[in-house]
Protein backbone atom coordinates (compact mmCIF):
# COMPACT_ATOMS: atom_id res chain seq x y z
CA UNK A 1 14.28 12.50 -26.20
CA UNK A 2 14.70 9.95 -28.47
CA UNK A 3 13.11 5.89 -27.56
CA UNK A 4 15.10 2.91 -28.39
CA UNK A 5 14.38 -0.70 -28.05
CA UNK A 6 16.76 -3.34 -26.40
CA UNK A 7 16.81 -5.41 -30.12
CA UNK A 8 17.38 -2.20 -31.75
CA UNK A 9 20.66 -1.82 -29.51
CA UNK A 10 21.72 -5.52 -29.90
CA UNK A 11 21.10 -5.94 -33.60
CA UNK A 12 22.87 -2.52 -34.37
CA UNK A 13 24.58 -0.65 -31.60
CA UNK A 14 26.45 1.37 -34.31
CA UNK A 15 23.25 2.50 -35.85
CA UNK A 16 22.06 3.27 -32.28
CA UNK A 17 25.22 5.15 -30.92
CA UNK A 18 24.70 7.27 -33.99
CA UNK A 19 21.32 7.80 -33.32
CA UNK A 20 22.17 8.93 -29.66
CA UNK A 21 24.91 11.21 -31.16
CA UNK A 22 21.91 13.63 -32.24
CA UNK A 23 20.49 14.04 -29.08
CA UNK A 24 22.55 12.96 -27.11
CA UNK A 25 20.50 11.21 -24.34
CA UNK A 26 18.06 8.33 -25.33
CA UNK A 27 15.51 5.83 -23.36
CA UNK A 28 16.39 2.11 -23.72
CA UNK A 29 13.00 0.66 -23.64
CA UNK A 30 12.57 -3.42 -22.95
CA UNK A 31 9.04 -4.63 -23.67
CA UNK A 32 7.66 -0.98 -24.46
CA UNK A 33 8.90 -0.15 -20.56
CA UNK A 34 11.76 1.97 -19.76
CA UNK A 35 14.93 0.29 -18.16
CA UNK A 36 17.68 2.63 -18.84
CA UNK A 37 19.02 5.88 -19.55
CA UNK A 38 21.58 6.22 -22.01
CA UNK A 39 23.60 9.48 -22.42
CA UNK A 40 26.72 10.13 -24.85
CA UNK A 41 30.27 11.29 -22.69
CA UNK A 42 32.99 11.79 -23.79
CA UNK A 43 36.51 11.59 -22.58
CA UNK A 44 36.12 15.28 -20.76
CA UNK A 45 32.64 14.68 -19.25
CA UNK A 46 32.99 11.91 -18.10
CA UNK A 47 33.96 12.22 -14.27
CA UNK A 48 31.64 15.05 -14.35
CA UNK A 49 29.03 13.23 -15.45
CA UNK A 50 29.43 10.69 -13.47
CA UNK A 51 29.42 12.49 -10.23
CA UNK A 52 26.23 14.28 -11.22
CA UNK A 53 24.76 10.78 -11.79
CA UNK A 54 25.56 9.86 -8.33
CA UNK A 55 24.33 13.33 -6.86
CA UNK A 56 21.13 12.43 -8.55
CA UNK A 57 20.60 8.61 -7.45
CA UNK A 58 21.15 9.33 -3.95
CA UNK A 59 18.50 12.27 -4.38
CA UNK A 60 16.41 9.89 -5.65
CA UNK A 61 16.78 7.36 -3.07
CA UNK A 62 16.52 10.08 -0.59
CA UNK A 63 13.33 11.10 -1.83
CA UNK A 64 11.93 7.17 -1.23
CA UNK A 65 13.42 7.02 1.86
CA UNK A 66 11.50 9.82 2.91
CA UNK A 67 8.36 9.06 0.95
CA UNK A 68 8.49 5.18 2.98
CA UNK A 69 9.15 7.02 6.00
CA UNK A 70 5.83 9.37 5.55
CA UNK A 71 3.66 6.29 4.69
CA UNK A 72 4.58 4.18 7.47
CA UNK A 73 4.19 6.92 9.89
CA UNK A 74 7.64 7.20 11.05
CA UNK A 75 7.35 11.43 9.85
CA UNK A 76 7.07 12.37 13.60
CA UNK A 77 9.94 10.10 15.43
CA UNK A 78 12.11 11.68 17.93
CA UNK A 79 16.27 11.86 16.95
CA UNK A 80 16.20 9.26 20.18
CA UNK A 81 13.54 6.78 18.61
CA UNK A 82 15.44 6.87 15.34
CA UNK A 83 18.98 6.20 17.25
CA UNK A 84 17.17 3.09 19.28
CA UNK A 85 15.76 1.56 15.56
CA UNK A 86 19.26 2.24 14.20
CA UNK A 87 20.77 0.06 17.38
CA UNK A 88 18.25 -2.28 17.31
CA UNK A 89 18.62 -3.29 13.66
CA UNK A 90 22.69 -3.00 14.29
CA UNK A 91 22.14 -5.88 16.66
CA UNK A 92 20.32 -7.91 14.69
CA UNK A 93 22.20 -7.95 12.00
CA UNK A 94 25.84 -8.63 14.09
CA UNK A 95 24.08 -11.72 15.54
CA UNK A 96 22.63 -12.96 12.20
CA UNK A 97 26.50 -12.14 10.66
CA UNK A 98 27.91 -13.95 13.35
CA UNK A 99 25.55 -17.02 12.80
CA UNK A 100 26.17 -16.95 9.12
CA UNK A 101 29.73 -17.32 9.60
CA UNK A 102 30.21 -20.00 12.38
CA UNK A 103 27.71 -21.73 9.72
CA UNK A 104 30.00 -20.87 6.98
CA UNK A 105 32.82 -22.17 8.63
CA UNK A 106 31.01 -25.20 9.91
CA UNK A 107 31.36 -24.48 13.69
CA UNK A 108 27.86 -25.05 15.72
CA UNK A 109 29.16 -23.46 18.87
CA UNK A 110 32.23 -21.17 19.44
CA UNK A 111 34.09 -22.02 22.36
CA UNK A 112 35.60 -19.56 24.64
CA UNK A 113 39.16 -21.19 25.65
């Protein structure tokens, strides 16, 4: 798989595209680091590529979820625990909505006439 930098891409994306047209995927590095995947499609891949894209990120965030979940001890939680975090977190974050939008909306208190 073929590198290329961020000023490579900006100072000659035709030169680039035709790079990528070899091997068809490349690494778009920033700094020497990795920030993106690039990968040619054309007008009949491209929903199917796509979707595979999206099958693979939520594998991926999946696979942190899980990893978090295994370093903060939370492996061995009962289906009832987990449902009582899930309501807990629920309610916090109707109350903070709530509060955000009488502040939004500049009310201080919401009267119940």
């Amino acid at each position: 798989m073929e590198f290329m930098t961020v000023r490579e891409l900006t100072k000659s994306p035709k030169n680039t595209l035709t790079r990528l047209s070899k091997d068809g995927k490349a690494i778009l590095t920033n700094n020497g680091k990795p920030q993106a995947l690039i990968i040619k499609i054309d007008g009949e891949n491209f929903e199917q590529t796509l979707s595979l894209l999206q099958k693979l990120e939520f594998a991926q965030n999946l696979a942190d979820m899980r990893l978090t979940s295994l370093k903060n001890g939370n492996v061995d939680m009962s289906l009832d625990e987990i449902n009582a975090e899930i309501n807990t977190v629920r309610k916090s974050k109707t109350k903070t909505s709530k509060k955000t939008n009488r502040q939004r909306l500049g009310v201080s208190q919401v009267s119940s006439k």
